[in-house]
Protein backbone atom coordinates (compact mmCIF):
# COMPACT_ATOMS: atom_id res chain seq x y z
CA UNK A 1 17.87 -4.92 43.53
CA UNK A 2 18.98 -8.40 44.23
CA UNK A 3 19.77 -6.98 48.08
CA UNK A 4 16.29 -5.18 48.39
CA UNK A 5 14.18 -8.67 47.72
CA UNK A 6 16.01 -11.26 49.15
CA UNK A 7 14.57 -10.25 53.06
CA UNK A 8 11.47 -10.91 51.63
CA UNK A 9 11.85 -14.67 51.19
CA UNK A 10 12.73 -17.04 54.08
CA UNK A 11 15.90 -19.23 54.50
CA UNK A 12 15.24 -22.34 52.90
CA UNK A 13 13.13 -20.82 49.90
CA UNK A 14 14.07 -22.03 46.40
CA UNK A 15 15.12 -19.07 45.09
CA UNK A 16 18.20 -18.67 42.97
CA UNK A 17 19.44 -14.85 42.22
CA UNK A 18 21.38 -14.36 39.21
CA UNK A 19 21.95 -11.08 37.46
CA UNK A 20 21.69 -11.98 33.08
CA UNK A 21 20.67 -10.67 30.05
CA UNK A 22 16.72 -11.12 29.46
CA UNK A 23 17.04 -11.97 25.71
CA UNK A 24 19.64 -14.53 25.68
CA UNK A 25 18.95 -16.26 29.42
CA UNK A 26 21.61 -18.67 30.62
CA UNK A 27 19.59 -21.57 31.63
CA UNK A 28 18.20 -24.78 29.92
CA UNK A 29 15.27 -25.47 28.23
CA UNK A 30 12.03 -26.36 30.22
CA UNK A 31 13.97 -25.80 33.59
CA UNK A 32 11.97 -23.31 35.73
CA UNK A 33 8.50 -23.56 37.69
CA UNK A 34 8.21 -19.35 36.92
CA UNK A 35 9.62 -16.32 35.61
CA UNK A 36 9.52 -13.24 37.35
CA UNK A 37 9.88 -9.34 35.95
CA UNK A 38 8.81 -6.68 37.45
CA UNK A 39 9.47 -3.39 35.66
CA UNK A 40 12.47 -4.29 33.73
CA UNK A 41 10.97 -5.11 30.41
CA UNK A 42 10.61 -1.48 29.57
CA UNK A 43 14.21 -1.25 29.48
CA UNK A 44 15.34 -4.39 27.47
CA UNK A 45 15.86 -3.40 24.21
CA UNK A 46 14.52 -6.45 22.11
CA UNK A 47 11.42 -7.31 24.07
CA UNK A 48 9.98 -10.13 21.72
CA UNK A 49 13.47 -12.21 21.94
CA UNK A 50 13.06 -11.75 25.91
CA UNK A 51 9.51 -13.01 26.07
CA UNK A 52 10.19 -16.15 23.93
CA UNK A 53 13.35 -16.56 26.20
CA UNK A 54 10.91 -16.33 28.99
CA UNK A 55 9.02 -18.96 27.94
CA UNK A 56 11.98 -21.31 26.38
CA UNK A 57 13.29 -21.53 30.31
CA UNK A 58 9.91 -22.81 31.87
CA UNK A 59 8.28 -25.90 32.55
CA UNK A 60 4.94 -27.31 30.85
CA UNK A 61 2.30 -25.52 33.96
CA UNK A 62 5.02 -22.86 34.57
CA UNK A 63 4.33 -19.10 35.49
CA UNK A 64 5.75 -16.12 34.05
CA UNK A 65 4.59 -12.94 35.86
CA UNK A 66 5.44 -9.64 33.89
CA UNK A 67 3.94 -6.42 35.18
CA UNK A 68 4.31 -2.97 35.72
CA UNK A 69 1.84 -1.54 37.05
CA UNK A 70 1.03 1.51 39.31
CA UNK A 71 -2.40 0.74 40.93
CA UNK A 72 -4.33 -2.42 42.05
CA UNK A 73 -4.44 -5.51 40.01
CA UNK A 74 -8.29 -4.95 40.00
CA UNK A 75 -8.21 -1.14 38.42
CA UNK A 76 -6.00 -2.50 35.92
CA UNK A 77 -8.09 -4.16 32.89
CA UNK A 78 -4.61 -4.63 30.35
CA UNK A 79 -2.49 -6.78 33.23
CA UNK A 80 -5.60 -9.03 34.10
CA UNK A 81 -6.24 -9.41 30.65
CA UNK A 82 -2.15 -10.39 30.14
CA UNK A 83 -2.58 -12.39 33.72
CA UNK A 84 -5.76 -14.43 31.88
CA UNK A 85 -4.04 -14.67 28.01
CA UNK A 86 -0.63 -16.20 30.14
CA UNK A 87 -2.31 -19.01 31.90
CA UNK A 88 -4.26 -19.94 29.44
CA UNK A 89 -0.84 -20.10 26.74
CA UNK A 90 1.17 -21.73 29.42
CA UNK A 91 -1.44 -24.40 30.42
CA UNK A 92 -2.27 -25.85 27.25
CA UNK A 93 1.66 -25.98 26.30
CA UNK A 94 2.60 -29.47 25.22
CA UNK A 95 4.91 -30.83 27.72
């Protein structure tokens, strides 16, 4: 997977590719600008411990973008509804 994305970024980008396990993430509090997953949480088996480790690793005004989707963002009501509930949860976290 980790082959198949990186072309899409440029040299230089701040991206940092590390293979770990969603519900126990091995990175400090408060440390990243966004979290990224993109069909994977179907398969973790407990999904509530990897959303709160999701937002344990980000910074106050971070983004975490989960989807999985199989048609435009626009003919999909439940992700912009997620997309809305997300920024609103992770903007008024106390920094």
């Amino acid at each position: 997977m980790f082959e198949f994305a990186k072309p899409k970024f440029r040299n230089g980008e701040d991206v940092i590719w590390q293979q770990a396990d969603a519900s126990a993430l091995p990175f400090p509090n408060v440390r990243s600008d966004a979290a990224v997953c993109q069909f994977g949480v179907m398969f973790v088996p407990d999904k509530a411990a990897a959303m709160r480790e999701s937002y344990r690793v980000l910074r106050s005004g971070g983004v975490f973008f989960l989807f999985n989707v199989w048609d435009s963002f626009e003919a999909n009501p439940f992700g912009q509804n997620c997309a809305y509930n997300d920024r609103f949860i992770l903007r008024s976290r106390p920094a």
